[in-house]
PDB file of N, CA and C in Angstrom:
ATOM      1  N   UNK A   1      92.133 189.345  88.220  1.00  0.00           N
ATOM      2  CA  UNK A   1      92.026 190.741  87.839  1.00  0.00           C
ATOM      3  C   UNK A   1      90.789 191.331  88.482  1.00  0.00           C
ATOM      4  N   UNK A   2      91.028 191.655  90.193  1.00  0.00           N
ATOM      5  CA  UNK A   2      89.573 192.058  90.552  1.00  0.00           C
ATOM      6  C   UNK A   2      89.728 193.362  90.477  1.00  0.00           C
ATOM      7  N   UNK A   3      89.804 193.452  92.277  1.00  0.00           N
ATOM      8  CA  UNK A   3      90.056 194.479  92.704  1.00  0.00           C
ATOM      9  C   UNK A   3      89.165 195.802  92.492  1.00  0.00           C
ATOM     10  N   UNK A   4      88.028 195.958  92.038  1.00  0.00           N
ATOM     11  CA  UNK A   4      87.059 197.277  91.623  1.00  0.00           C
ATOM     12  C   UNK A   4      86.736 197.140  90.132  1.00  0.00           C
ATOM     13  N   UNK A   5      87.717 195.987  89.368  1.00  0.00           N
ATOM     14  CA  UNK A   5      88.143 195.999  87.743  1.00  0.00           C
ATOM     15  C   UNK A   5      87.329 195.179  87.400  1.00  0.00           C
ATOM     16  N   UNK A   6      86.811 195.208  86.477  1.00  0.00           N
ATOM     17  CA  UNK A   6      86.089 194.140  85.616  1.00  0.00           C
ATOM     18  C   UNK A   6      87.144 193.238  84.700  1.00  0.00           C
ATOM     19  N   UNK A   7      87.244 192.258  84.172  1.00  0.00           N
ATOM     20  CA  UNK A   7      88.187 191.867  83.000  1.00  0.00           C
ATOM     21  C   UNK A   7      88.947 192.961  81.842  1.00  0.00           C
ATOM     22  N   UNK A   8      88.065 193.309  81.428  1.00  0.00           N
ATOM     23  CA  UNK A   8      87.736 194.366  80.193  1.00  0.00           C
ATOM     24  C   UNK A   8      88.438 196.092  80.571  1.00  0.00           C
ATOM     25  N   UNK A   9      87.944 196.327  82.166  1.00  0.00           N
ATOM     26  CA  UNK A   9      88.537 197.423  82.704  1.00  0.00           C
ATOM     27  C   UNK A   9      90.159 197.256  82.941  1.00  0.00           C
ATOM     28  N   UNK A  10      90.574 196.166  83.484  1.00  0.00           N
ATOM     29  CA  UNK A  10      91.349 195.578  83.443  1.00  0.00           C
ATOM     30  C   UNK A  10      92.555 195.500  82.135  1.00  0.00           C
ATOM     31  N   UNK A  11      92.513 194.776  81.577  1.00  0.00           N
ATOM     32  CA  UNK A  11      93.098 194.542  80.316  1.00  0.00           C
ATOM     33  C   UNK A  11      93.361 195.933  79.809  1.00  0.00           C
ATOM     34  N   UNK A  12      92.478 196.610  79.599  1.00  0.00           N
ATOM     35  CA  UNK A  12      92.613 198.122  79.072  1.00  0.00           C
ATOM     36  C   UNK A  12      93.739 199.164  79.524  1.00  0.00           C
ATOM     37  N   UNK A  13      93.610 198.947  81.624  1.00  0.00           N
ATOM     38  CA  UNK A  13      94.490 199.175  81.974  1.00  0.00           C
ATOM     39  C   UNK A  13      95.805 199.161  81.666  1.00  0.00           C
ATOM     40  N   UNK A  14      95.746 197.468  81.756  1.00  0.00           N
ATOM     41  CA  UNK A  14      97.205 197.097  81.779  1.00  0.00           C
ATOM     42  C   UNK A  14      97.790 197.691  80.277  1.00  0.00           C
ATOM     43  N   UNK A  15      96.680 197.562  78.897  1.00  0.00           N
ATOM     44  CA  UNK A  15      97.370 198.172  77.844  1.00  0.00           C
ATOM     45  C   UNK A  15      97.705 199.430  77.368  1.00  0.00           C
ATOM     46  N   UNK A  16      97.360 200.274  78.526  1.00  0.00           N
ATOM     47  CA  UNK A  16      97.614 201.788  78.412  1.00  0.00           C
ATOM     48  C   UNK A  16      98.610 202.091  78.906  1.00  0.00           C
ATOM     49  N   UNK A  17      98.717 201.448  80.220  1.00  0.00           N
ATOM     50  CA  UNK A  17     100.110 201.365  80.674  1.00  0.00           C
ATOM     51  C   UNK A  17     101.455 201.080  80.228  1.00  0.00           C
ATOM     52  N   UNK A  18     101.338 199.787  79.318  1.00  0.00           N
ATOM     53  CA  UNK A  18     102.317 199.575  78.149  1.00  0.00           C
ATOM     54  C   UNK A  18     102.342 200.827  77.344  1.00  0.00           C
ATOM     55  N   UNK A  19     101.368 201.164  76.872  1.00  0.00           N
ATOM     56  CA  UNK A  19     101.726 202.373  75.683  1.00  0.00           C
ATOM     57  C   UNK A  19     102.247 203.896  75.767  1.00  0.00           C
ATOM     58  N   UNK A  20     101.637 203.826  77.617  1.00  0.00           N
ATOM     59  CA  UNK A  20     102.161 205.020  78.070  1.00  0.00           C
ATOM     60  C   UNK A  20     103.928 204.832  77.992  1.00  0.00           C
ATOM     61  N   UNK A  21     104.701 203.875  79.059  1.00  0.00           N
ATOM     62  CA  UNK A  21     105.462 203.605  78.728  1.00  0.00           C
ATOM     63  C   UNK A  21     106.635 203.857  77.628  1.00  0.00           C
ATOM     64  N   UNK A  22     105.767 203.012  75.946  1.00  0.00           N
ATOM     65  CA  UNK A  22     106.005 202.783  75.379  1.00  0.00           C
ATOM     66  C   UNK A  22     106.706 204.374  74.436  1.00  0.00           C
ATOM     67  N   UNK A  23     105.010 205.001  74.975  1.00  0.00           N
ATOM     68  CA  UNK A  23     105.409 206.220  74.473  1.00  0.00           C
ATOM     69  C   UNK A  23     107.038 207.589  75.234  1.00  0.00           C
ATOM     70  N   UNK A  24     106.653 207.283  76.576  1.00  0.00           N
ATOM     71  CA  UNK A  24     107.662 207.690  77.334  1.00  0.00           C
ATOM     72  C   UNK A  24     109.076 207.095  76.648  1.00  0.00           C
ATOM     73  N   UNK A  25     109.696 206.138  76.061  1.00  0.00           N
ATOM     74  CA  UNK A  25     110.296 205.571  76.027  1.00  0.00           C
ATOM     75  C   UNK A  25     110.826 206.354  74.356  1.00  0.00           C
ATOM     76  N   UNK A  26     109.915 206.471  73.409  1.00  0.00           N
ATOM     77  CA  UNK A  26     110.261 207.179  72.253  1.00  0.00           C
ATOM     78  C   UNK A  26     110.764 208.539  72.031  1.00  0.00           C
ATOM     79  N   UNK A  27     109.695 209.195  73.344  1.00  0.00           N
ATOM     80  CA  UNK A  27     109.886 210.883  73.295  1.00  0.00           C
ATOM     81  C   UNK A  27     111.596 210.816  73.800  1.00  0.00           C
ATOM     82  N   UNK A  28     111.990 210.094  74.716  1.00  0.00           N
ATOM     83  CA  UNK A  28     113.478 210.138  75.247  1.00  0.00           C
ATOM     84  C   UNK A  28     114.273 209.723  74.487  1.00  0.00           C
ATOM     85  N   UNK A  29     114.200 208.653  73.104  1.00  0.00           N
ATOM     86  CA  UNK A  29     114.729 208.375  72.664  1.00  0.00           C
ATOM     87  C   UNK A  29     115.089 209.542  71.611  1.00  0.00           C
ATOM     88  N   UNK A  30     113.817 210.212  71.171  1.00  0.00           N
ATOM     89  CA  UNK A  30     113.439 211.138  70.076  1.00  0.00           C
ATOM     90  C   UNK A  30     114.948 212.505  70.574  1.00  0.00           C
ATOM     91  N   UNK A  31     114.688 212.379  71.992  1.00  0.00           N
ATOM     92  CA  UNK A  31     116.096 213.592  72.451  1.00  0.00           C
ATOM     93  C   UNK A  31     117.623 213.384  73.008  1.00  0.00           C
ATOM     94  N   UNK A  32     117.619 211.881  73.048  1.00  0.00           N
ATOM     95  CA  UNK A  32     118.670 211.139  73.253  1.00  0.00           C
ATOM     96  C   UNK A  32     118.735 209.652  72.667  1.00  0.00           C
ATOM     97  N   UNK A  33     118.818 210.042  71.579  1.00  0.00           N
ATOM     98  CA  UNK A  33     118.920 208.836  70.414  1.00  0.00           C
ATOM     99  C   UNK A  33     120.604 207.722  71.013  1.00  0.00           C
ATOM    100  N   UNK A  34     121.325 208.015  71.604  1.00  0.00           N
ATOM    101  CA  UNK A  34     122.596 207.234  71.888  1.00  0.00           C
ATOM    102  C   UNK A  34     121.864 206.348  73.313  1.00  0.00           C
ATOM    103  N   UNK A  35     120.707 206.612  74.065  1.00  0.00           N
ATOM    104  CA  UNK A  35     120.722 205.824  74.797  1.00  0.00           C
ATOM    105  C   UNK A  35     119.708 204.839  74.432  1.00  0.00           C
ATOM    106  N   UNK A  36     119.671 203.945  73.347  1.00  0.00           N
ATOM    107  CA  UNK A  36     119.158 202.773  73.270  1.00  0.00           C
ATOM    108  C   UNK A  36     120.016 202.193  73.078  1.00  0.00           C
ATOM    109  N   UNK A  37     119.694 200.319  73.580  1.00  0.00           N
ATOM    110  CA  UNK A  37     118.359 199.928  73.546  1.00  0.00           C
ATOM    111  C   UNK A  37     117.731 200.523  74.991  1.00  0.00           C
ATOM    112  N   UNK A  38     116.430 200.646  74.905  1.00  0.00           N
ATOM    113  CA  UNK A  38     115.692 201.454  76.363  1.00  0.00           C
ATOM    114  C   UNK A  38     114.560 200.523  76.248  1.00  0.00           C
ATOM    115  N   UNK A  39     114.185 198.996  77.218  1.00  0.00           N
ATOM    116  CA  UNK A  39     113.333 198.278  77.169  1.00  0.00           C
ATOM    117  C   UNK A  39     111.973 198.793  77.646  1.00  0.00           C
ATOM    118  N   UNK A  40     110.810 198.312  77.881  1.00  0.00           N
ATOM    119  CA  UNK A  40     109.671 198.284  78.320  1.00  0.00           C
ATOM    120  C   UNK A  40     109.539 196.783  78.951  1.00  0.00           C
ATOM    121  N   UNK A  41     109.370 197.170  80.403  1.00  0.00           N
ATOM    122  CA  UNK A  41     109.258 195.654  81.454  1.00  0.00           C
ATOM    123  C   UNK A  41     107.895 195.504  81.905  1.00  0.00           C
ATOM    124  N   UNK A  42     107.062 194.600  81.463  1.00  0.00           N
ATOM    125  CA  UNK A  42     105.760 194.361  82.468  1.00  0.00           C
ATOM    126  C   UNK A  42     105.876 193.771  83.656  1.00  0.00           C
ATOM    127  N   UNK A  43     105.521 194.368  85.040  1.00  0.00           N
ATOM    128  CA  UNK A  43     106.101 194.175  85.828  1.00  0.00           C
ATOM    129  C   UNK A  43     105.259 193.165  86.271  1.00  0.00           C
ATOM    130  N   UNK A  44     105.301 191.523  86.770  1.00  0.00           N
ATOM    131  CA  UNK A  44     104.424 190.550  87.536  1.00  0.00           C
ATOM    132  C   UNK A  44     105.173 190.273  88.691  1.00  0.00           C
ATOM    133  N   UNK A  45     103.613 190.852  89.841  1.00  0.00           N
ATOM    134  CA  UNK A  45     103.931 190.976  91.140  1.00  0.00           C
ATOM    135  C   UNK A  45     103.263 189.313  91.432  1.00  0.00           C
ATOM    136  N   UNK A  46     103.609 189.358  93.371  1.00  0.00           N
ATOM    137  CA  UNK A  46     103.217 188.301  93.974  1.00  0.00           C
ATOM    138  C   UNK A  46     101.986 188.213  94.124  1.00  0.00           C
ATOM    139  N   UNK A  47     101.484 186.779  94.003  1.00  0.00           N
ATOM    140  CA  UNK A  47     100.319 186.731  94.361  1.00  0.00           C
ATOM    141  C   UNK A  47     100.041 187.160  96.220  1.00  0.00           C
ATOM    142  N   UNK A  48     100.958 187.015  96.413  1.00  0.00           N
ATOM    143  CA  UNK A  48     100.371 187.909  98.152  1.00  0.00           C
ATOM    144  C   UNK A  48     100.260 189.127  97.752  1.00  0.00           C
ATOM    145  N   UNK A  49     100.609 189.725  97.074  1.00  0.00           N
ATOM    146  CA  UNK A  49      99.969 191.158  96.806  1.00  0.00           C
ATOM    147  C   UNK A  49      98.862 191.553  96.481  1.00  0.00           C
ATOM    148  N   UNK A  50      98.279 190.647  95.923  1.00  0.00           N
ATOM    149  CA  UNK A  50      96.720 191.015  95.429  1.00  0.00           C
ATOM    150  C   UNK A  50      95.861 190.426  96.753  1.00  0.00           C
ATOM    151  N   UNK A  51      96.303 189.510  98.221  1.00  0.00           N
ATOM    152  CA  UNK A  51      95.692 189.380  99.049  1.00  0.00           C
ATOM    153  C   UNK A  51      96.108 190.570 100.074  1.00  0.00           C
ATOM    154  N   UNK A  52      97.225 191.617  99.631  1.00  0.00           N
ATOM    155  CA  UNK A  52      96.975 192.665 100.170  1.00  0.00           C
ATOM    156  C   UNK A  52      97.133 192.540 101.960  1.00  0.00           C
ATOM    157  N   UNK A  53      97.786 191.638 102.412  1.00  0.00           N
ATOM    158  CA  UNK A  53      98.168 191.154 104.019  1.00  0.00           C
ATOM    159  C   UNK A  53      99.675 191.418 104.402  1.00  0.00           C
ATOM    160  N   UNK A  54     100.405 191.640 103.276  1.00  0.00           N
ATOM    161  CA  UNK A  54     101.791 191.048 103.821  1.00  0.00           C
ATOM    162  C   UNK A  54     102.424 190.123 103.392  1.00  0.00           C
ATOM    163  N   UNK A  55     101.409 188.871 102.917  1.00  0.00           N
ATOM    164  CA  UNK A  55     102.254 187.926 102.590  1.00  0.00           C
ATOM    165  C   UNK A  55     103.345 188.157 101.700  1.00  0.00           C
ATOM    166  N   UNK A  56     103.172 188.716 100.640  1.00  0.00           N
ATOM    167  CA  UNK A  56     103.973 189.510  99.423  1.00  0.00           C
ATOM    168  C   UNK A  56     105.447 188.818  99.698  1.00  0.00           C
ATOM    169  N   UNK A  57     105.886 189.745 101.010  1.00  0.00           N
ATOM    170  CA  UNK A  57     107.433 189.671 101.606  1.00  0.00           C
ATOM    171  C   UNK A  57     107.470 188.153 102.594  1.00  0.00           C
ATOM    172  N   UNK A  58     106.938 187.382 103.011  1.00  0.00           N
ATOM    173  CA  UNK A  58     106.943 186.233 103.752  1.00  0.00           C
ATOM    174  C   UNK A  58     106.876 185.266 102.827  1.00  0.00           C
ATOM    175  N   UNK A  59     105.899 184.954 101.918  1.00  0.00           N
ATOM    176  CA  UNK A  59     105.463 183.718 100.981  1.00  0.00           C
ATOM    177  C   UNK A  59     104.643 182.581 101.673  1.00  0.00           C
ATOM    178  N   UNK A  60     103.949 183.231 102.518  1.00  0.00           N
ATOM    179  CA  UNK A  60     103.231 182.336 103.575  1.00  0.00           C
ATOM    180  C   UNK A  60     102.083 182.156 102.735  1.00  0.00           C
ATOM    181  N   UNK A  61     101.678 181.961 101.601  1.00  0.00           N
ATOM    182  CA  UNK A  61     100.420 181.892 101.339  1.00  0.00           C
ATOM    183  C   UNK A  61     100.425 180.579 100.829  1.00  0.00           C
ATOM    184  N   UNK A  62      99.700 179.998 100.655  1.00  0.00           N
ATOM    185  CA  UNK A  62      99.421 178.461 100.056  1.00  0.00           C
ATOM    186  C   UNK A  62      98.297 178.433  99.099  1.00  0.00           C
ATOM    187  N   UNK A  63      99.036 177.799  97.898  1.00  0.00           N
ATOM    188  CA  UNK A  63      97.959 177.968  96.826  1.00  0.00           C
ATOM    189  C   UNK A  63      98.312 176.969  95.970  1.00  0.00           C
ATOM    190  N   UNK A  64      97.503 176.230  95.475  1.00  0.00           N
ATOM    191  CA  UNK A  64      97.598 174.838  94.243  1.00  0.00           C
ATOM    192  C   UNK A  64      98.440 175.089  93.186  1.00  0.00           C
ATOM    193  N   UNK A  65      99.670 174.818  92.734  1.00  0.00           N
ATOM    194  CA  UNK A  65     100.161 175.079  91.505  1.00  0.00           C
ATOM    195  C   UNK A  65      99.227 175.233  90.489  1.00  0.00           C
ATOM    196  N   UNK A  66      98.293 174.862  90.392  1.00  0.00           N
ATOM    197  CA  UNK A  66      97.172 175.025  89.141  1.00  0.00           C
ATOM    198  C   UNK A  66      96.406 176.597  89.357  1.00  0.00           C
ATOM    199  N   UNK A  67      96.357 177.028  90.377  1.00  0.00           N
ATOM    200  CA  UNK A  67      95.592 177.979  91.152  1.00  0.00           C
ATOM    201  C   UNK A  67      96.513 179.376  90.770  1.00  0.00           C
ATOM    202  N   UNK A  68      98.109 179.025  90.905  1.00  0.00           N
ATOM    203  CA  UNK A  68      98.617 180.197  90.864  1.00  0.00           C
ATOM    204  C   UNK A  68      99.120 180.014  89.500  1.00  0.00           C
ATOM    205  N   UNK A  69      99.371 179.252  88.802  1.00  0.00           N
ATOM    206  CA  UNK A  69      99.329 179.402  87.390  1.00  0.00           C
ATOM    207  C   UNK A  69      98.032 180.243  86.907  1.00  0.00           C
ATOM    208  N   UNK A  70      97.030 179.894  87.026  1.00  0.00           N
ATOM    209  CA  UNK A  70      95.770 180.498  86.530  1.00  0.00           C
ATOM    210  C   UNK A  70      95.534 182.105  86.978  1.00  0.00           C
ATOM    211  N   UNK A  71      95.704 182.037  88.424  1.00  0.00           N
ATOM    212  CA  UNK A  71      96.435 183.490  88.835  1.00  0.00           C
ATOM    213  C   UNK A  71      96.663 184.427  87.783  1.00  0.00           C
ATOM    214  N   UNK A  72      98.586 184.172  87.268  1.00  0.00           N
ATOM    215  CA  UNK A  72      99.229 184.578  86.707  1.00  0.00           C
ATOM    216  C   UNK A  72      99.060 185.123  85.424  1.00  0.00           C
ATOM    217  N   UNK A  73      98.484 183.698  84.827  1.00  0.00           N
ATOM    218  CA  UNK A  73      98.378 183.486  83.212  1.00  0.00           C
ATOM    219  C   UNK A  73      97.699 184.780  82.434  1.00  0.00           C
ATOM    220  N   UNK A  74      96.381 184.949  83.050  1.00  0.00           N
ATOM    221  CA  UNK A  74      96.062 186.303  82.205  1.00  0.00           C
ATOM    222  C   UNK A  74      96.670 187.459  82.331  1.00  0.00           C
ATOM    223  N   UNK A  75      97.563 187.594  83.447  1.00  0.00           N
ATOM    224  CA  UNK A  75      98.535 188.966  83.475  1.00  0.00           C
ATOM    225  C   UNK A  75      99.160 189.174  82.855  1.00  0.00           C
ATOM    226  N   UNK A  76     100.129 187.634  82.643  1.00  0.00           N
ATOM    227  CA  UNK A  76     101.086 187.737  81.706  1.00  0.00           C
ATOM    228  C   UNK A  76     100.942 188.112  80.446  1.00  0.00           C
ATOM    229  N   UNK A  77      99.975 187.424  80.027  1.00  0.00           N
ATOM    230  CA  UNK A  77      98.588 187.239  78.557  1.00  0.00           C
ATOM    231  C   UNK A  77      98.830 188.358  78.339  1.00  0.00           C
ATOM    232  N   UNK A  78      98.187 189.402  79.296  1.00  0.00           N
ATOM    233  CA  UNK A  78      97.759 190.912  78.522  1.00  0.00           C
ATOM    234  C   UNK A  78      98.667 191.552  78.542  1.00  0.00           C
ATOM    235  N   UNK A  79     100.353 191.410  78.927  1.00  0.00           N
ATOM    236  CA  UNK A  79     101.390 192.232  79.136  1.00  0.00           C
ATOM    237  C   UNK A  79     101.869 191.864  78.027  1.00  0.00           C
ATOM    238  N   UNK A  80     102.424 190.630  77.541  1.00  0.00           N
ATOM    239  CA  UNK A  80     102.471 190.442  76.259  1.00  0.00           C
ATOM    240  C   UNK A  80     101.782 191.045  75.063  1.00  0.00           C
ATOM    241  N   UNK A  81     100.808 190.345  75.470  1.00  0.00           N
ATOM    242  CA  UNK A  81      99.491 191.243  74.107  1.00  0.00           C
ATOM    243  C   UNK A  81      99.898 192.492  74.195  1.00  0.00           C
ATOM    244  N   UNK A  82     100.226 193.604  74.954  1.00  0.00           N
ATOM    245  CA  UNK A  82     100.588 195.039  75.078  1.00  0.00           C
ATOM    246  C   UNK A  82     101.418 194.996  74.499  1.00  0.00           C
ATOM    247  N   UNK A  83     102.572 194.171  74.184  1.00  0.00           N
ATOM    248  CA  UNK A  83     103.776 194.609  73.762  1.00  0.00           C
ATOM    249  C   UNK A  83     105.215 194.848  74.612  1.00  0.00           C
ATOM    250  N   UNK A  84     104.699 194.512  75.854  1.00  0.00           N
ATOM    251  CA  UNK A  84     106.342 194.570  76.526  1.00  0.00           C
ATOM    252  C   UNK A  84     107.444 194.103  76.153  1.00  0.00           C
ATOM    253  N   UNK A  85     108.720 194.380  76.827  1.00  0.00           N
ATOM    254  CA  UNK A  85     109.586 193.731  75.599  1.00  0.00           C
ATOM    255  C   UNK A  85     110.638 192.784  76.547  1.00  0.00           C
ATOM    256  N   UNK A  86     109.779 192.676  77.905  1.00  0.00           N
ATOM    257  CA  UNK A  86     110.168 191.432  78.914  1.00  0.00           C
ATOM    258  C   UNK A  86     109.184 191.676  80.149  1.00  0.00           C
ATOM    259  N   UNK A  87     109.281 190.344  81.171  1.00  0.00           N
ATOM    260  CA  UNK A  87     108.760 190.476  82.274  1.00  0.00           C
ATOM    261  C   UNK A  87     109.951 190.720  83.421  1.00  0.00           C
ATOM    262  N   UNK A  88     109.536 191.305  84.387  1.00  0.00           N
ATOM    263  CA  UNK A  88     109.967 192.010  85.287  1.00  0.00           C
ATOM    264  C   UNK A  88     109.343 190.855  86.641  1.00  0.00           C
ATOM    265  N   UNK A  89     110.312 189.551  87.044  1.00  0.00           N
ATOM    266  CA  UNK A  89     108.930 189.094  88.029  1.00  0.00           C
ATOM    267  C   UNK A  89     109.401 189.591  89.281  1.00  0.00           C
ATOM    268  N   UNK A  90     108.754 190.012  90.086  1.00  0.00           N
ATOM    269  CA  UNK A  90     109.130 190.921  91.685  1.00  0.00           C
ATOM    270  C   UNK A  90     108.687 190.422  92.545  1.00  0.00           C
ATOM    271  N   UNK A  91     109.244 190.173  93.712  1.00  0.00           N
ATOM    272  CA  UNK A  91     108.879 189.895  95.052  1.00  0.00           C
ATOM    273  C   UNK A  91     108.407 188.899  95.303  1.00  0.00           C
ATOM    274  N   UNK A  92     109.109 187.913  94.127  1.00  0.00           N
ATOM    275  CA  UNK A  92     108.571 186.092  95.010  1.00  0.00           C
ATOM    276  C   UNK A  92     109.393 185.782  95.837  1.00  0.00           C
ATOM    277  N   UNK A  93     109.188 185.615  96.890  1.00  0.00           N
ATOM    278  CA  UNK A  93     109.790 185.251  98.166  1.00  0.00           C
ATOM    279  C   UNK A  93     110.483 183.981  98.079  1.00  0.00           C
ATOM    280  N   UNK A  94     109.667 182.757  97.432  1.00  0.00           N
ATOM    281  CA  UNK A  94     109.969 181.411  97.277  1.00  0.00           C
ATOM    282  C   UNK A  94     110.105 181.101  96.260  1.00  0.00           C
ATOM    283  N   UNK A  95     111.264 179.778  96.080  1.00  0.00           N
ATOM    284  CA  UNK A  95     111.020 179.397  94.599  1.00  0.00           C
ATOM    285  C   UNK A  95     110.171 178.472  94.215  1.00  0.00           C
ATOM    286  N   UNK A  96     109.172 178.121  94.961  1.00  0.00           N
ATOM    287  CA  UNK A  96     108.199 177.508  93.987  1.00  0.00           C
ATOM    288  C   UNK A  96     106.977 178.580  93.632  1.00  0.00           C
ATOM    289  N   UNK A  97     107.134 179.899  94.230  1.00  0.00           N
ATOM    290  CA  UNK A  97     105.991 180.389  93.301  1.00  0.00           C
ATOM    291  C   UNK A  97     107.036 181.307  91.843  1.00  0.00           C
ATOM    292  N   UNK A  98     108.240 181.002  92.029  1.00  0.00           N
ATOM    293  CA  UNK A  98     109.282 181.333  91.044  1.00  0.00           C
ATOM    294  C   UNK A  98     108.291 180.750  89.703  1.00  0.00           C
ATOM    295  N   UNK A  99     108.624 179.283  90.000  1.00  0.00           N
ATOM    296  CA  UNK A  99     108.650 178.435  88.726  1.00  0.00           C
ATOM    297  C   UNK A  99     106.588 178.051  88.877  1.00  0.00           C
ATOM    298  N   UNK A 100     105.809 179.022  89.822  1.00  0.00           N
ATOM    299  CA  UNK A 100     104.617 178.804  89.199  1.00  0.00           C
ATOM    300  C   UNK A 100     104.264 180.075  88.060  1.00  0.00           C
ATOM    301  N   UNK A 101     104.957 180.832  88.015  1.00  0.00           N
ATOM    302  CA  UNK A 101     104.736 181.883  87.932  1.00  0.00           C
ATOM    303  C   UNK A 101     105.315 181.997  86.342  1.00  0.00           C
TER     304      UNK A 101
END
């Protein structure tokens, strides 16, 4: 969680985002009550995305199963903790960062 973010800046993010969401998701319901269920997805991207090269779409990156677990783990952590009501995983190229992930 770098990127300009502190942990704390971070996390906050990600839980506003859920609530924005969350809230988007009520007001529509509030005027079209027949279209639920209407989920909330936290979306977990590739770790080539946060190296920001490309790899994203190739899967050329090489990283320790322990490395990209640890990666992951607090993203997931705080998307949960928000309240999503699934994960969304996008743009793993390969399946072993499938099943690190």
């Amino acid at each position: 969680m770098r990127r300009g973010l502190n942990e704390e800046q971070a996390l906050t993010l990600i839980a506003t985002s859920v609530q924005l969401a969350q809230q988007a998701r009520a007001d529509y319901l509030a005027q079209q009550p027949q279209a639920a269920p209407l989920l909330v997805a936290g979306s977990v991207g590739p770790y080539g995305a946060f190296l920001a090269d490309g790899s994203e779409y190739r899967g050329d990156y090489q990283l320790p199963q322990a490395e990209m677990i640890a990666f992951h783990r607090p993203r997931i952590a705080a998307l949960a903790a928000a309240g999503v009501d699934l994960l969304a995983c996008e743009t793993l190229p390969r399946l072993p960062n499938c099943r690190r992930c």
